[in-house]
PDB file of N, CA and C in Angstrom:
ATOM      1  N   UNK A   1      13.185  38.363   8.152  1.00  0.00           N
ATOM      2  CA  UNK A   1      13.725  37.534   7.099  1.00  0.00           C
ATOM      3  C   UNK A   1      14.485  36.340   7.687  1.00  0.00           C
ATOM      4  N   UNK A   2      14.986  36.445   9.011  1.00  0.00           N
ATOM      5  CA  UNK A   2      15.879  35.444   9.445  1.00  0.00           C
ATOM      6  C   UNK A   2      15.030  34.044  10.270  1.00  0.00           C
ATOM      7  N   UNK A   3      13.827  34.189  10.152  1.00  0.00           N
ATOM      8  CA  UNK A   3      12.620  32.918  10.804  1.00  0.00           C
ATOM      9  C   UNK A   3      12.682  32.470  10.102  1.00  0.00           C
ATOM     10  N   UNK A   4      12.529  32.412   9.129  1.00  0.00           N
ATOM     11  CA  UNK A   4      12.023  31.808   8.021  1.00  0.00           C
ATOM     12  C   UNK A   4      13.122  30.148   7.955  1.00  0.00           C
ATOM     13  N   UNK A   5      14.145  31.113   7.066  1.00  0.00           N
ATOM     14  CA  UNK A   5      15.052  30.101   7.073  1.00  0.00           C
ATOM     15  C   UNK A   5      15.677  28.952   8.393  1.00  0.00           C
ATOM     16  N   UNK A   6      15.568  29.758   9.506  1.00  0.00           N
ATOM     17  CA  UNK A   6      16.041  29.221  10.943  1.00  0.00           C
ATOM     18  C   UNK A   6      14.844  28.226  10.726  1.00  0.00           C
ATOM     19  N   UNK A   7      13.495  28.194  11.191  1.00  0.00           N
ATOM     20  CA  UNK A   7      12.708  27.457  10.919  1.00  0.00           C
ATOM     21  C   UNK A   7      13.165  26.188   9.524  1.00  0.00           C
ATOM     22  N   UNK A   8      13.381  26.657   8.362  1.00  0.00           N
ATOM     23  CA  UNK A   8      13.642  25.575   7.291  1.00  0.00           C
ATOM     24  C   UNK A   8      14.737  24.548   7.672  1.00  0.00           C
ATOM     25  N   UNK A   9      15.559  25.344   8.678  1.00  0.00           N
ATOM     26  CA  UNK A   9      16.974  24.267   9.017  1.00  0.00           C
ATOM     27  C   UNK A   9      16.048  23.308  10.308  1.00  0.00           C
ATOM     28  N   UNK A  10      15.748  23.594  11.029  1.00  0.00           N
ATOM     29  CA  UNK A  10      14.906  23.262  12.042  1.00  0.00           C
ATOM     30  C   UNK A  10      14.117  21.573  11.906  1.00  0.00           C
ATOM     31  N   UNK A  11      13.165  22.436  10.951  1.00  0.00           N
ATOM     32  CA  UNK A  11      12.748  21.288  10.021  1.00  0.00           C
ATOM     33  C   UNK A  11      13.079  19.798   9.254  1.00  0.00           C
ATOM     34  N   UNK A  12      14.203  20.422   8.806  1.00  0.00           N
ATOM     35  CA  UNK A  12      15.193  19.986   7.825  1.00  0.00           C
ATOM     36  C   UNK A  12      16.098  18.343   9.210  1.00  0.00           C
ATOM     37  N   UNK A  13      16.736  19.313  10.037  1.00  0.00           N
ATOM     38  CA  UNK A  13      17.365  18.357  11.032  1.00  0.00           C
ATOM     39  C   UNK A  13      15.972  17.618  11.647  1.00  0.00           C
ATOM     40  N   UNK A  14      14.895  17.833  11.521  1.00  0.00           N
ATOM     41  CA  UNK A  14      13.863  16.944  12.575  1.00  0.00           C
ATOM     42  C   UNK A  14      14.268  15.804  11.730  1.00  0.00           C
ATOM     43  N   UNK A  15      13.656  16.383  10.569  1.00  0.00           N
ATOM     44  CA  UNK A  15      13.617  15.131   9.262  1.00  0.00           C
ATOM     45  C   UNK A  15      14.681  14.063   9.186  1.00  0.00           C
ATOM     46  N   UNK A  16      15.894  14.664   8.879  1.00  0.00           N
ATOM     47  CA  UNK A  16      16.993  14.201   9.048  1.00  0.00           C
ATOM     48  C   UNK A  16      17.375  13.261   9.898  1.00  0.00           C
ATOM     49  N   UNK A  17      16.681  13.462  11.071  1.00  0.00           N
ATOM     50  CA  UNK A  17      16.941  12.923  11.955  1.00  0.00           C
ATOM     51  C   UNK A  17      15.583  11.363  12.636  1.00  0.00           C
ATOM     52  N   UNK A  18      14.957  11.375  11.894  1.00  0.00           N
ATOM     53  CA  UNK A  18      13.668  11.043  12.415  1.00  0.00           C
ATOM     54  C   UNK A  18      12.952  10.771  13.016  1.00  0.00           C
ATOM     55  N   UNK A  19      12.535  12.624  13.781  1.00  0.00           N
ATOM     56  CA  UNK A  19      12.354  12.734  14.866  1.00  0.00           C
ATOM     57  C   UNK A  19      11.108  12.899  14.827  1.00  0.00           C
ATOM     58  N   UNK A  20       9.928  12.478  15.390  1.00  0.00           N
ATOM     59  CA  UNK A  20       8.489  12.361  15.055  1.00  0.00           C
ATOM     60  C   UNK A  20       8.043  13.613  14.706  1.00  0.00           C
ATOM     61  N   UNK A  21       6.760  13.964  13.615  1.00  0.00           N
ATOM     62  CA  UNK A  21       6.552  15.416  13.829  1.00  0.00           C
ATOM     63  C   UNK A  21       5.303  16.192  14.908  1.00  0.00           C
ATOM     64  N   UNK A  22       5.134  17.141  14.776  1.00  0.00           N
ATOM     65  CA  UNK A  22       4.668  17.998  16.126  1.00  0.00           C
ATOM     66  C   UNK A  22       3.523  17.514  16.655  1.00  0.00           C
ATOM     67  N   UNK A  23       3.422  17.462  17.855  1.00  0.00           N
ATOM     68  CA  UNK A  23       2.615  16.594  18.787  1.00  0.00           C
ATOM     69  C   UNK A  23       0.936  16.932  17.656  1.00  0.00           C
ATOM     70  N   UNK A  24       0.672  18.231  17.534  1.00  0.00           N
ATOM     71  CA  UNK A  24      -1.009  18.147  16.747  1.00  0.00           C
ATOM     72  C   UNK A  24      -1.388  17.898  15.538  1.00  0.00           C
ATOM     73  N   UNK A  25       0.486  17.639  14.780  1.00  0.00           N
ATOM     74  CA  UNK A  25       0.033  16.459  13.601  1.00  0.00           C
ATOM     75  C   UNK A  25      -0.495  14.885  13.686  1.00  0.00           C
ATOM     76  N   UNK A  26       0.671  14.329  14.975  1.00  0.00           N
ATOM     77  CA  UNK A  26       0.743  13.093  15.662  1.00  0.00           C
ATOM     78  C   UNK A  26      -1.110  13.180  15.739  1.00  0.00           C
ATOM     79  N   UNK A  27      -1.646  13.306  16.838  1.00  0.00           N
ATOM     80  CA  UNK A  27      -2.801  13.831  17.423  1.00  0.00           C
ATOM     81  C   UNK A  27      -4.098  13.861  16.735  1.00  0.00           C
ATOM     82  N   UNK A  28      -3.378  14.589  14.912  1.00  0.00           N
ATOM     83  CA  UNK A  28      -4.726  14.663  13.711  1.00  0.00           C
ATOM     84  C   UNK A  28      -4.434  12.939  13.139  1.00  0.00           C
ATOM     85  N   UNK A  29      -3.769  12.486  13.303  1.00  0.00           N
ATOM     86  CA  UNK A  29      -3.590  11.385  12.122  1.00  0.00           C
ATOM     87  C   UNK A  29      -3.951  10.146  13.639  1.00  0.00           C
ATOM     88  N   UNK A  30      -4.340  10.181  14.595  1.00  0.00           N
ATOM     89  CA  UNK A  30      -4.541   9.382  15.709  1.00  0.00           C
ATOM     90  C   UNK A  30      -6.334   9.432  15.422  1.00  0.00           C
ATOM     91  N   UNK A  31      -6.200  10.548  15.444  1.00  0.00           N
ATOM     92  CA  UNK A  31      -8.191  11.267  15.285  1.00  0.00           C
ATOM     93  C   UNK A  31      -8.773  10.575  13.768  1.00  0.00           C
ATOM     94  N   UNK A  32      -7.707  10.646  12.529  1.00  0.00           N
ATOM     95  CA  UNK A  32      -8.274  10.544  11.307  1.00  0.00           C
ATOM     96  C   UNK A  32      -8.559   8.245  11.448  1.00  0.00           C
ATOM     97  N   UNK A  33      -7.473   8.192  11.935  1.00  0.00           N
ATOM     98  CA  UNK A  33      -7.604   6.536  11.801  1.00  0.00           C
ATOM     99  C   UNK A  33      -8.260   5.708  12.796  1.00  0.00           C
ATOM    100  N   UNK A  34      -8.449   6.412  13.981  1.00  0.00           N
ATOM    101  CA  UNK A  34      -8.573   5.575  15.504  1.00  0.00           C
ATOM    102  C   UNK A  34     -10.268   4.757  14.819  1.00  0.00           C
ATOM    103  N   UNK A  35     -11.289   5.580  14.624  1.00  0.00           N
ATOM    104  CA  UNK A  35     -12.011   4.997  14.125  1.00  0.00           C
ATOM    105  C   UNK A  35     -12.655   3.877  13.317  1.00  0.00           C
ATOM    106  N   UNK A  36     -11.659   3.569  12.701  1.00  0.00           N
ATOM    107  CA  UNK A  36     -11.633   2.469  11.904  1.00  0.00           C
ATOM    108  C   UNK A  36     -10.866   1.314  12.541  1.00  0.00           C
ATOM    109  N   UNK A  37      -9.585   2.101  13.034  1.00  0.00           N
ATOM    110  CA  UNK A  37      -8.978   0.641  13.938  1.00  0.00           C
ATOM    111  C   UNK A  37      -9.701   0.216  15.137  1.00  0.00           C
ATOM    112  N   UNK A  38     -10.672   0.716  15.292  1.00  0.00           N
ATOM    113  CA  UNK A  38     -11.691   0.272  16.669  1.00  0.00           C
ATOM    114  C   UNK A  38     -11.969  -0.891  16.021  1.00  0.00           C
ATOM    115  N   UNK A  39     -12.472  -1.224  14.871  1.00  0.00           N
ATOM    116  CA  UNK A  39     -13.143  -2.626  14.268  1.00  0.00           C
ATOM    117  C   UNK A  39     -11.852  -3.306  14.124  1.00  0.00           C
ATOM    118  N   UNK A  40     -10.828  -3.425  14.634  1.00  0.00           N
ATOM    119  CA  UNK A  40      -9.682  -4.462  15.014  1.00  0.00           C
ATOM    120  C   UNK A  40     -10.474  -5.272  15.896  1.00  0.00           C
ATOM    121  N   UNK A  41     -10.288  -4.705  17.456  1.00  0.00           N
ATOM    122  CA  UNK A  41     -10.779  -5.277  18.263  1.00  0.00           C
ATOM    123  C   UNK A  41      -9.514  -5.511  19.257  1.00  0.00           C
ATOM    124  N   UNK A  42      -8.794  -4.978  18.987  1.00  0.00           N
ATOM    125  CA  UNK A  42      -7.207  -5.106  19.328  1.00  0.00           C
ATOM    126  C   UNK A  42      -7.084  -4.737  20.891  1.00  0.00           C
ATOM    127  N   UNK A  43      -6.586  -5.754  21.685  1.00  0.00           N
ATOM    128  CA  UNK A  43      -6.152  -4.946  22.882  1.00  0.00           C
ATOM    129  C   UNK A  43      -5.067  -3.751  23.454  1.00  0.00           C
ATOM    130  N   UNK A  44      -4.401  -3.063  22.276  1.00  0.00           N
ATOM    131  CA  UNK A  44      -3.408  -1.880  22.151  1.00  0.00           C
ATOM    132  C   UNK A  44      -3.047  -1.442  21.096  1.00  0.00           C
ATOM    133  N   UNK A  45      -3.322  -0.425  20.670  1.00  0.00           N
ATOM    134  CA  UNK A  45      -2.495   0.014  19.018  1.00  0.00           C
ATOM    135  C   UNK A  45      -1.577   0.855  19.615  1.00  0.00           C
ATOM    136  N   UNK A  46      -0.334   1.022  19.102  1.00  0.00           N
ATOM    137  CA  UNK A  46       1.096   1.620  19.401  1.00  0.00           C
ATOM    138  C   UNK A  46       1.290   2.170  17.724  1.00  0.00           C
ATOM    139  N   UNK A  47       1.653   3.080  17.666  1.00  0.00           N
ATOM    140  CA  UNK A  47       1.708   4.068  16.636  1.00  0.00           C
ATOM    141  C   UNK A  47       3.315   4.332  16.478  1.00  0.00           C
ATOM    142  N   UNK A  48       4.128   4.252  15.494  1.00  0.00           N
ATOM    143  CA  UNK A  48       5.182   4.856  15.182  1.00  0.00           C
ATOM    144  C   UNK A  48       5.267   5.821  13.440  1.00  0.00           C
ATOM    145  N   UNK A  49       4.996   7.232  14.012  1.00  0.00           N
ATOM    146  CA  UNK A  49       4.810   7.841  13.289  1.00  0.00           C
ATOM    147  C   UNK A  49       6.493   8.901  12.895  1.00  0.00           C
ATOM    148  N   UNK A  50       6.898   8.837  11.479  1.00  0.00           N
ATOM    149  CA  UNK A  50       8.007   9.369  10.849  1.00  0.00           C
ATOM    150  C   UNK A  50       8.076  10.597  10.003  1.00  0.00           C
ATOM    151  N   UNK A  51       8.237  11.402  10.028  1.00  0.00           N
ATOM    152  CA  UNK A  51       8.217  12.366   8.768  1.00  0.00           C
ATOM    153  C   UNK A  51       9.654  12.208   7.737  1.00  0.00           C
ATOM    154  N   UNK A  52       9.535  11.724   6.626  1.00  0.00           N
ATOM    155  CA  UNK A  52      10.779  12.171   5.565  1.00  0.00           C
ATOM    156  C   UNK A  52      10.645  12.780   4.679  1.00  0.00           C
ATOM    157  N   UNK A  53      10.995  14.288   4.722  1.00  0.00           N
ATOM    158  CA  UNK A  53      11.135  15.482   3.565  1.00  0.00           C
ATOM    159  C   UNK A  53       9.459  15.596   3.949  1.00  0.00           C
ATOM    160  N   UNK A  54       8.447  15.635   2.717  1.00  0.00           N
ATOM    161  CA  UNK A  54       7.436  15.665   2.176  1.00  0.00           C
ATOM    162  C   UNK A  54       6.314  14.824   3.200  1.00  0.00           C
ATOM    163  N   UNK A  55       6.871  13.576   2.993  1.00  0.00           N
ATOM    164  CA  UNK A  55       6.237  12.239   3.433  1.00  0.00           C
ATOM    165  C   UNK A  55       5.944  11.794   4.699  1.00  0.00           C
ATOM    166  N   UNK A  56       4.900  11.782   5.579  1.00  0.00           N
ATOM    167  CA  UNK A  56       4.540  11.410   6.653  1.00  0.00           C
ATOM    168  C   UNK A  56       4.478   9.793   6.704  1.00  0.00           C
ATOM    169  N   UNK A  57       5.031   8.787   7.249  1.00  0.00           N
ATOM    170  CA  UNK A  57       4.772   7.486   7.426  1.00  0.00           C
ATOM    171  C   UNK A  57       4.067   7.452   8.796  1.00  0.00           C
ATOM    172  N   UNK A  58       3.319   6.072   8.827  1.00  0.00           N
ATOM    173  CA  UNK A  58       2.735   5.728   9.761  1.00  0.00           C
ATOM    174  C   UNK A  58       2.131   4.478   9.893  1.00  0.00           C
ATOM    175  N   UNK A  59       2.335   3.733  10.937  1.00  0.00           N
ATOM    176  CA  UNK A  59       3.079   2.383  11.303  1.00  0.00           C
ATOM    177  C   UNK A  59       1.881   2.072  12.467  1.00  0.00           C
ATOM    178  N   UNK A  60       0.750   1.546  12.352  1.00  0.00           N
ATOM    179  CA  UNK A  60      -0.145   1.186  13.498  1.00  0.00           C
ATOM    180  C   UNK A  60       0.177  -0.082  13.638  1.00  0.00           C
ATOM    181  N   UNK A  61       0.787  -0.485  14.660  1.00  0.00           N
ATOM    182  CA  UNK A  61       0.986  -1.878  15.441  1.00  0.00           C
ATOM    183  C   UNK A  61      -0.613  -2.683  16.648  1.00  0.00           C
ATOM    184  N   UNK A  62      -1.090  -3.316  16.142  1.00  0.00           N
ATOM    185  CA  UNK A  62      -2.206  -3.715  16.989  1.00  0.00           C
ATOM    186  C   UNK A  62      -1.917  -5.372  17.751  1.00  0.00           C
ATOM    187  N   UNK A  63      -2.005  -5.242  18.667  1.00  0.00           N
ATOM    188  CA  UNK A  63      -2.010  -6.272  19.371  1.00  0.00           C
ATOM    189  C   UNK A  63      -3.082  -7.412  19.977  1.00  0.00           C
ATOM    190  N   UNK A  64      -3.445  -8.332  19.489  1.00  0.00           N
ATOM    191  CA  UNK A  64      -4.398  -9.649  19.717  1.00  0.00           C
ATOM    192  C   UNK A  64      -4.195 -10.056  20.770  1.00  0.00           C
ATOM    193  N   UNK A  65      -5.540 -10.646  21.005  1.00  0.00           N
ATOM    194  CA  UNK A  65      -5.480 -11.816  22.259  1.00  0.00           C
ATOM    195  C   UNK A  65      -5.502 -12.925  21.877  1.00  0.00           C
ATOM    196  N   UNK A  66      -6.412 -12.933  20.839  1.00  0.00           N
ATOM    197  CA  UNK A  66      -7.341 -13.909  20.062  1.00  0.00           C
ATOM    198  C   UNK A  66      -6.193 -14.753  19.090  1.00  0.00           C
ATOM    199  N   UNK A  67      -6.379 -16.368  18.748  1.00  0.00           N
ATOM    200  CA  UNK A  67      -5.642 -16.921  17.987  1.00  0.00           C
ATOM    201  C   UNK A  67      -5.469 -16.519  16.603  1.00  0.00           C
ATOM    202  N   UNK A  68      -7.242 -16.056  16.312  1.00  0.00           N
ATOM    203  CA  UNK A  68      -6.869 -16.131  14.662  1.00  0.00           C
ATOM    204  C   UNK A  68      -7.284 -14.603  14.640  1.00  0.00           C
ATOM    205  N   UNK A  69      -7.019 -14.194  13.255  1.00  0.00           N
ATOM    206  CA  UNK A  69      -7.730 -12.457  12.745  1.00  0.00           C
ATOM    207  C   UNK A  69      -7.791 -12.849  11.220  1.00  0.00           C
ATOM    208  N   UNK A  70      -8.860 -11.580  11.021  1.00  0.00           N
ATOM    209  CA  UNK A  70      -8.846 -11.980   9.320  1.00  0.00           C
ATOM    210  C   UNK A  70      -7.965 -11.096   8.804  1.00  0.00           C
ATOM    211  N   UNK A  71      -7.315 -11.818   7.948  1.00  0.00           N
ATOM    212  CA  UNK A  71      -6.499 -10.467   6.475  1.00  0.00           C
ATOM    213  C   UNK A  71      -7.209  -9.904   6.012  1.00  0.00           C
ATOM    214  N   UNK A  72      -8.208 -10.272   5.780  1.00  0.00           N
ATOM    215  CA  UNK A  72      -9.401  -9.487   4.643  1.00  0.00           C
ATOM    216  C   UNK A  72      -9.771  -8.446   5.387  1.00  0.00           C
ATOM    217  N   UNK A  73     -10.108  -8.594   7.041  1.00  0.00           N
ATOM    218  CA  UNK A  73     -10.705  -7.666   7.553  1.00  0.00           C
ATOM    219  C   UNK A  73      -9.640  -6.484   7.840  1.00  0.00           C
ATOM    220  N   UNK A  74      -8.427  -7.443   7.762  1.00  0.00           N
ATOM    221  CA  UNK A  74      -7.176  -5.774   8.141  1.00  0.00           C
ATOM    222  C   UNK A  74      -6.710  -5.036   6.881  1.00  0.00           C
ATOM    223  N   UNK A  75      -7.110  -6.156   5.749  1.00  0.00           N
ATOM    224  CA  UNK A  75      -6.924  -5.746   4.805  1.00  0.00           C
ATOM    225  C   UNK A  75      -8.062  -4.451   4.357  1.00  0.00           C
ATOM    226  N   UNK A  76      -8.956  -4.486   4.580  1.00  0.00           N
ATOM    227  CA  UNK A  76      -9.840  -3.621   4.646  1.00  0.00           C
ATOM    228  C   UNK A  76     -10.153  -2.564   5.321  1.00  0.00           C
ATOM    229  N   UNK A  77      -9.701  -2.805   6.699  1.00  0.00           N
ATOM    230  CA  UNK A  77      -9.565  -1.913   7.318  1.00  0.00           C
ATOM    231  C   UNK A  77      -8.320  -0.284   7.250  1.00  0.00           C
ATOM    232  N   UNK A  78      -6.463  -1.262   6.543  1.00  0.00           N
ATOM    233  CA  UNK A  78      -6.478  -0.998   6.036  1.00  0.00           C
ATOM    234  C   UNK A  78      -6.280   0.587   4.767  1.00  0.00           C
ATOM    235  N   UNK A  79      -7.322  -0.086   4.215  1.00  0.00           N
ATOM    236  CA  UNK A  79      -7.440   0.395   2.835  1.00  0.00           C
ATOM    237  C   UNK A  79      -8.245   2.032   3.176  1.00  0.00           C
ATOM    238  N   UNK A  80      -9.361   1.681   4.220  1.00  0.00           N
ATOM    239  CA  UNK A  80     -10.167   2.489   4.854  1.00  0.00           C
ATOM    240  C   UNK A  80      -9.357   4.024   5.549  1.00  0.00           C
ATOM    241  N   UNK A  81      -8.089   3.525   5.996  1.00  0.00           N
ATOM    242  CA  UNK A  81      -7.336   3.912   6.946  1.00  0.00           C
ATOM    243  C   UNK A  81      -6.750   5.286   5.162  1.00  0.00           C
ATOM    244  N   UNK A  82      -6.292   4.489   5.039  1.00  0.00           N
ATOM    245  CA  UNK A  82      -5.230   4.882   4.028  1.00  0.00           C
ATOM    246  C   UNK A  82      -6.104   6.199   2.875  1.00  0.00           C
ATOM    247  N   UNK A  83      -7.577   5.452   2.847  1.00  0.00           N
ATOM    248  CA  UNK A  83      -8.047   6.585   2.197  1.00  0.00           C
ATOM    249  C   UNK A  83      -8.581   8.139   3.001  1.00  0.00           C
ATOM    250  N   UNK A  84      -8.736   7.852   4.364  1.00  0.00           N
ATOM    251  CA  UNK A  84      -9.629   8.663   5.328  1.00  0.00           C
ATOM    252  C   UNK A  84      -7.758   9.611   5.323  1.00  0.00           C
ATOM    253  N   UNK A  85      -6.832   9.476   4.735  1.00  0.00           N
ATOM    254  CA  UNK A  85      -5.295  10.250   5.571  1.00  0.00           C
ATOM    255  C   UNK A  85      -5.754  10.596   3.896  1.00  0.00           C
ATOM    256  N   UNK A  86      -5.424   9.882   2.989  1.00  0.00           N
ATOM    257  CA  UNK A  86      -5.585  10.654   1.727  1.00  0.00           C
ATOM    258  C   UNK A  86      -6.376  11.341   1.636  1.00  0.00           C
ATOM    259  N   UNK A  87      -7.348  12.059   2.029  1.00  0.00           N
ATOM    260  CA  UNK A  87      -8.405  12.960   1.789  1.00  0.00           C
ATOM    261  C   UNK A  87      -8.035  14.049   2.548  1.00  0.00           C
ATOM    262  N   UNK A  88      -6.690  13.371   3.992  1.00  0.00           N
ATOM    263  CA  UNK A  88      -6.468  14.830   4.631  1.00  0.00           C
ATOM    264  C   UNK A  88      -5.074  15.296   3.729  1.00  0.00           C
ATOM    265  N   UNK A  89      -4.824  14.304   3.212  1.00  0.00           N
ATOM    266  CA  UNK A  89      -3.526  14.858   2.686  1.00  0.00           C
ATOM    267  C   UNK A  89      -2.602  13.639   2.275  1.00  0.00           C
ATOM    268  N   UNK A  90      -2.247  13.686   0.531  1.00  0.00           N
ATOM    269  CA  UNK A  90      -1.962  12.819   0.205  1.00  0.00           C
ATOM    270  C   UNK A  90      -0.454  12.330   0.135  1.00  0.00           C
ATOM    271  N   UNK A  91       0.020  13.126   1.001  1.00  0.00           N
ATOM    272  CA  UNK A  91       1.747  12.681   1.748  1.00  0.00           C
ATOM    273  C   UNK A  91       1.685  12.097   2.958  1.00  0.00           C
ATOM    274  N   UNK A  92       0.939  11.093   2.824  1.00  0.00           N
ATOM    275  CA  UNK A  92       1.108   9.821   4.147  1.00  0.00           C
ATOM    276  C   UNK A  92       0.985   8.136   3.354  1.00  0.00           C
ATOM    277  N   UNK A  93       1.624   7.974   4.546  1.00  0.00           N
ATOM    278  CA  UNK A  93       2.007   6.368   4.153  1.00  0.00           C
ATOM    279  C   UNK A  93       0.844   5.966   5.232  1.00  0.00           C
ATOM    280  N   UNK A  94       0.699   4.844   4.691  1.00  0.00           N
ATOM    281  CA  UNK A  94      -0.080   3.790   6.113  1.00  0.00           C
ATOM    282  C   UNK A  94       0.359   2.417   6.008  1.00  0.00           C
ATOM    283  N   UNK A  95       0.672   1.755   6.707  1.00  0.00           N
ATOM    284  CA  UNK A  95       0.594   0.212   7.032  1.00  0.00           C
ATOM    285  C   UNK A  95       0.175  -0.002   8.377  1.00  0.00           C
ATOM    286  N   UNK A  96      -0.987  -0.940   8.301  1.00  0.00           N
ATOM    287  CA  UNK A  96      -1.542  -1.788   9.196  1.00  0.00           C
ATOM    288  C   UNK A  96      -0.523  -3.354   9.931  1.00  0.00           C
ATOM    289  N   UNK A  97      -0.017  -3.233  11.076  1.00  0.00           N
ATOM    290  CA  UNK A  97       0.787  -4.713  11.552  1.00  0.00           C
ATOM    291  C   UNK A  97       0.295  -5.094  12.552  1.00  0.00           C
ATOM    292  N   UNK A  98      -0.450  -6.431  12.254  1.00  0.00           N
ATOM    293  CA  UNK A  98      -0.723  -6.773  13.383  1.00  0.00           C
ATOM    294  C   UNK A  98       0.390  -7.907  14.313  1.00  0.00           C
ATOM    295  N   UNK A  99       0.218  -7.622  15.690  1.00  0.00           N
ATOM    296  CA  UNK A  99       1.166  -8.481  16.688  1.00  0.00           C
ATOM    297  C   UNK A  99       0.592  -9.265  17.785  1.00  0.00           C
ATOM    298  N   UNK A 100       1.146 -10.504  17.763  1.00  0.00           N
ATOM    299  CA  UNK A 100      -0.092 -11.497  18.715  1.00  0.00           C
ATOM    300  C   UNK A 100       0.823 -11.635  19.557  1.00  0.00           C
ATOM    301  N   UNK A 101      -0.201 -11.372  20.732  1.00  0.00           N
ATOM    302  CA  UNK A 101       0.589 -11.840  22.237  1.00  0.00           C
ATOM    303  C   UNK A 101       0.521 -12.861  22.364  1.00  0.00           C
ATOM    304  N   UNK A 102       1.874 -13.390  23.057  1.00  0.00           N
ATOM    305  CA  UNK A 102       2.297 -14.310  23.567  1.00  0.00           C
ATOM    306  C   UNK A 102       1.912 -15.110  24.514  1.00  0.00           C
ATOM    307  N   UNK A 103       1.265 -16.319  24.794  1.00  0.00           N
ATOM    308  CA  UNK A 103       0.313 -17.397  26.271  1.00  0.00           C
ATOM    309  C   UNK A 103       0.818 -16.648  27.115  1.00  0.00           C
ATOM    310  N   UNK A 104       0.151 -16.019  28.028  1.00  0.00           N
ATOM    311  CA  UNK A 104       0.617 -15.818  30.029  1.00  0.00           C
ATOM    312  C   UNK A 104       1.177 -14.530  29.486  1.00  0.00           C
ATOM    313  N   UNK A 105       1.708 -13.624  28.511  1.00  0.00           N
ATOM    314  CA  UNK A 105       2.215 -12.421  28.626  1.00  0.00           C
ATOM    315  C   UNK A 105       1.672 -11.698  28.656  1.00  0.00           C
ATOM    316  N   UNK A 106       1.249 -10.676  29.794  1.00  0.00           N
ATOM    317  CA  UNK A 106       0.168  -9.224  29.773  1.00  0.00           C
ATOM    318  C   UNK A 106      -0.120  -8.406  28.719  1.00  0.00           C
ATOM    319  N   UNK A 107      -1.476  -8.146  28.242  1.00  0.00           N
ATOM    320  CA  UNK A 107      -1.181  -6.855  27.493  1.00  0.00           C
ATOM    321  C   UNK A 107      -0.817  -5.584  27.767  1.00  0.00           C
ATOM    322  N   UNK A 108      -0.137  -4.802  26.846  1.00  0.00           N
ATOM    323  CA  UNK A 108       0.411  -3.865  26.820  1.00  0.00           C
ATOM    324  C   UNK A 108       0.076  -2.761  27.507  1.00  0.00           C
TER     325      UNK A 108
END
């Protein structure tokens, strides 16, 4: 009887705290989106993934070389993203950000 609850406090302070959740959630939601963010074209996606209460957020940062990108196409991409996590489970957030490197600064 006493796991249970130890576990709920456990939980409770990750959240609280927002401390990413367990490496083979991280891992499923890398697997559910990577696919689609391949048609970025991006030279690095950096992931900042949150759990609050219920709610999984998740924050793909992609990084350009290139001057221009389309909205439409991230916009689409996306949308793609957002439905492929809703089908695993409809307590996730998604936003797509893209970040352009800077002349002469290495990628990531």
């Amino acid at each position: 009887m006493l796991p249970v609850p130890i576990k709920t406090v456990i939980t409770a302070f990750r959240d609280l705290m927002l401390i990413p959740p367990e490496e083979d959630t991280i891992q499923e939601i890398k697997e559910t989106v990577e696919p689609f963010l391949e048609q970025c074209h991006g030279l690095n996606i950096h992931y900042d993934i949150v759990r609050t209460g219920r709610k999984v957020w998740v924050s793909a940062y992609v990084t350009f070389d290139k001057d221009e990108i389309s909205l439409s196409k991230l916009t689409s991409i996306q949308k793609q993203c957002i439905e492929a996590l809703r089908n695993k489970d409809t307590d996730y957030g998604f936003e797509l950000i893209p970040e352009m490197k800077e002349a002469g600064e290495p990628a990531l």
